[in-house]
Protein backbone atom coordinates (compact mmCIF):
# COMPACT_ATOMS: atom_id res chain seq x y z
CA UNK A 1 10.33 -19.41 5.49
CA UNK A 2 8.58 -17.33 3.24
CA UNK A 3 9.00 -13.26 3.93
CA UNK A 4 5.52 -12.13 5.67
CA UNK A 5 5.14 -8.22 5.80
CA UNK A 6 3.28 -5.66 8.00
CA UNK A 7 1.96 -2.63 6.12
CA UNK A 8 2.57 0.46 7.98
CA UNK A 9 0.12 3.13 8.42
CA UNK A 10 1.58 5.58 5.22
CA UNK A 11 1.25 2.09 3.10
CA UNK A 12 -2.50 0.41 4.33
CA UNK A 13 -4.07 0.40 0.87
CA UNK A 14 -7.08 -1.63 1.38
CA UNK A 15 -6.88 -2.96 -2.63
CA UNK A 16 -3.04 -3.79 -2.33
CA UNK A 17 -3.59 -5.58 0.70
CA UNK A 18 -6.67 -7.67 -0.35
CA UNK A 19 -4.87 -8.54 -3.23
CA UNK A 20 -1.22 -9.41 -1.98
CA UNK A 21 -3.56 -11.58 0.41
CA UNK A 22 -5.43 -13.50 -2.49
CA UNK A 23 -1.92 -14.34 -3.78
CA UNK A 24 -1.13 -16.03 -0.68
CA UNK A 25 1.13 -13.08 0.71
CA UNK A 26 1.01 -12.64 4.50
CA UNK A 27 0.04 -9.15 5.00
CA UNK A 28 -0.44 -7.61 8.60
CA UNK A 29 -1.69 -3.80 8.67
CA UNK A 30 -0.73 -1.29 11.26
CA UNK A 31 -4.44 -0.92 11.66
CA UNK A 32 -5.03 -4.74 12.29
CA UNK A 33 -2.17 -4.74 14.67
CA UNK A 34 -3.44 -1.43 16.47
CA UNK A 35 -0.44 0.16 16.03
CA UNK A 36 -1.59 2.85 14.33
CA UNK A 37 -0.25 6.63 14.98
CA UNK A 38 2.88 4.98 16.18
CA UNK A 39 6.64 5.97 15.91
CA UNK A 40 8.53 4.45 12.94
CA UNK A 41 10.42 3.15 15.69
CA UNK A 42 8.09 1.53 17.37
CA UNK A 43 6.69 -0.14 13.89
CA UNK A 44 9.78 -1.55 13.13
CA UNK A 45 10.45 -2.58 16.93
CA UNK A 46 6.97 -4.24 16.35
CA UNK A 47 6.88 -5.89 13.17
CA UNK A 48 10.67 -7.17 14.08
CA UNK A 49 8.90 -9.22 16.80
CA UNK A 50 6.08 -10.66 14.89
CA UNK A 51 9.06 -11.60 12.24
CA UNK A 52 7.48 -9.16 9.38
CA UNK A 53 9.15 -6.83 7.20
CA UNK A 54 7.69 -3.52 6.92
CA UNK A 55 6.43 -2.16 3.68
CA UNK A 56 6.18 1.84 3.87
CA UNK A 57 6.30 4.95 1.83
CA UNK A 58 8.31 7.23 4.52
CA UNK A 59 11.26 6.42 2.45
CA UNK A 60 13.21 8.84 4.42
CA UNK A 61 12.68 7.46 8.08
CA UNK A 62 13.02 3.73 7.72
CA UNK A 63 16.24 4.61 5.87
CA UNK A 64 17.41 6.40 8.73
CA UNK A 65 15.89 3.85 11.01
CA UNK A 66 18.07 0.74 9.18
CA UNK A 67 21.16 2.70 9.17
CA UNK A 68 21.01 3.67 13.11
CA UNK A 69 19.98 0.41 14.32
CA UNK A 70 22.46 -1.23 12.32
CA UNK A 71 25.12 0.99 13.61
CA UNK A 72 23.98 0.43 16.81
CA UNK A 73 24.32 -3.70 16.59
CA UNK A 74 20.38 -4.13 16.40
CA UNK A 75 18.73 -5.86 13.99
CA UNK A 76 15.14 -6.03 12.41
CA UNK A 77 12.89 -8.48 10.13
CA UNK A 78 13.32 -6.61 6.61
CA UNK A 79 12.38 -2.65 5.33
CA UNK A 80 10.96 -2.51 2.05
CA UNK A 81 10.55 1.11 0.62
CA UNK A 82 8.85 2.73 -2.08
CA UNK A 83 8.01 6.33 -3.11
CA UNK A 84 4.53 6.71 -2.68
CA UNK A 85 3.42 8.32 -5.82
CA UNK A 86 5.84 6.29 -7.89
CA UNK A 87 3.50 2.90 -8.78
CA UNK A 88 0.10 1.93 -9.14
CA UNK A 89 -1.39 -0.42 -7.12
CA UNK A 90 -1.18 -3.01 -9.58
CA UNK A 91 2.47 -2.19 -9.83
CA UNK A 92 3.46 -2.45 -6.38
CA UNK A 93 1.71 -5.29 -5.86
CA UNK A 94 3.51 -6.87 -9.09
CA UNK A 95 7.11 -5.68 -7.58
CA UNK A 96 5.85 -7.21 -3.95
CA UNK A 97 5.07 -10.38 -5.76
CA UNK A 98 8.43 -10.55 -7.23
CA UNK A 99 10.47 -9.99 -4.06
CA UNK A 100 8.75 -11.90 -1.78
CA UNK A 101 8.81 -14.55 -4.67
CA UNK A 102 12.86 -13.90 -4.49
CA UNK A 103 13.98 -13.12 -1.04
CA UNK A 104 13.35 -15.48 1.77
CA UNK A 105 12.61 -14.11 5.38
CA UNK A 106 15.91 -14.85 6.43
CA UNK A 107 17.36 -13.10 3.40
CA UNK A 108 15.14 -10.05 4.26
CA UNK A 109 16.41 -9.86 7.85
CA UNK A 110 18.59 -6.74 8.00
CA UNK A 111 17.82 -5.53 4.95
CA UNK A 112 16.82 -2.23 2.77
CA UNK A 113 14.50 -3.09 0.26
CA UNK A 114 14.01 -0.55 -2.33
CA UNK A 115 10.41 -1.81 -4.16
CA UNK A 116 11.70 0.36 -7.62
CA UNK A 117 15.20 -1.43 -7.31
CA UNK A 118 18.66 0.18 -6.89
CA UNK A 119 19.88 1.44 -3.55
């Protein structure tokens, strides 16, 4: 199954999203899902229902988030990262292309996705 992802609030660029969805990428905003001013927690618990992997920029958080629930035995649909002022538009939506292109959703499940590579 291909990965489908659920933009967070921090990541619900109107252009991305439009044009991940003209690709044929399965994009679900936090907005769309009402979720919005939500805990990271509760996006993750969220989009790990639908079967989504969350794209954000709070870097920080949803590494913490992976690492704890992991720890704790839980699991989750996929965390893809990226800095927020580190690509374009046109450049995240290139490196979105590329992974979703490359990683199933059963080889996201579980994992931290960093959108700039490395670890």
């Amino acid at each position: 199954m291909k990965t489908r992802l659920y933009f967070d609030e921090d990541a619900m660029d109107a252009d991305l999203v439009d044009a991940l969805r003209a690709r044929g990428v399965d994009v679900q905003t936090a907005y769309e899902a009402g979720m919005r001013q939500r805990e990271d927690r509760e996006q993750l618990s969220y989009a790990t229902a639908q079967g989504r992997a969350v794209f954000t920029f709070n870097v920080g958080h949803f590494s913490r988030l992976h690492a704890e629930l992991l720890a704790s035995g839980g699991s989750h649909a996929g965390i893809v990262v990226c800095a927020q002022q580190r690509y374009t538009v046109g450049e995240q939506m290139r490196r979105i292309l590329e992974l979703v292109a490359a990683k199933t959703a059963e080889d996201m499940r579980d994992q931290l996705e960093f959108l700039g590579g490395g670890s």
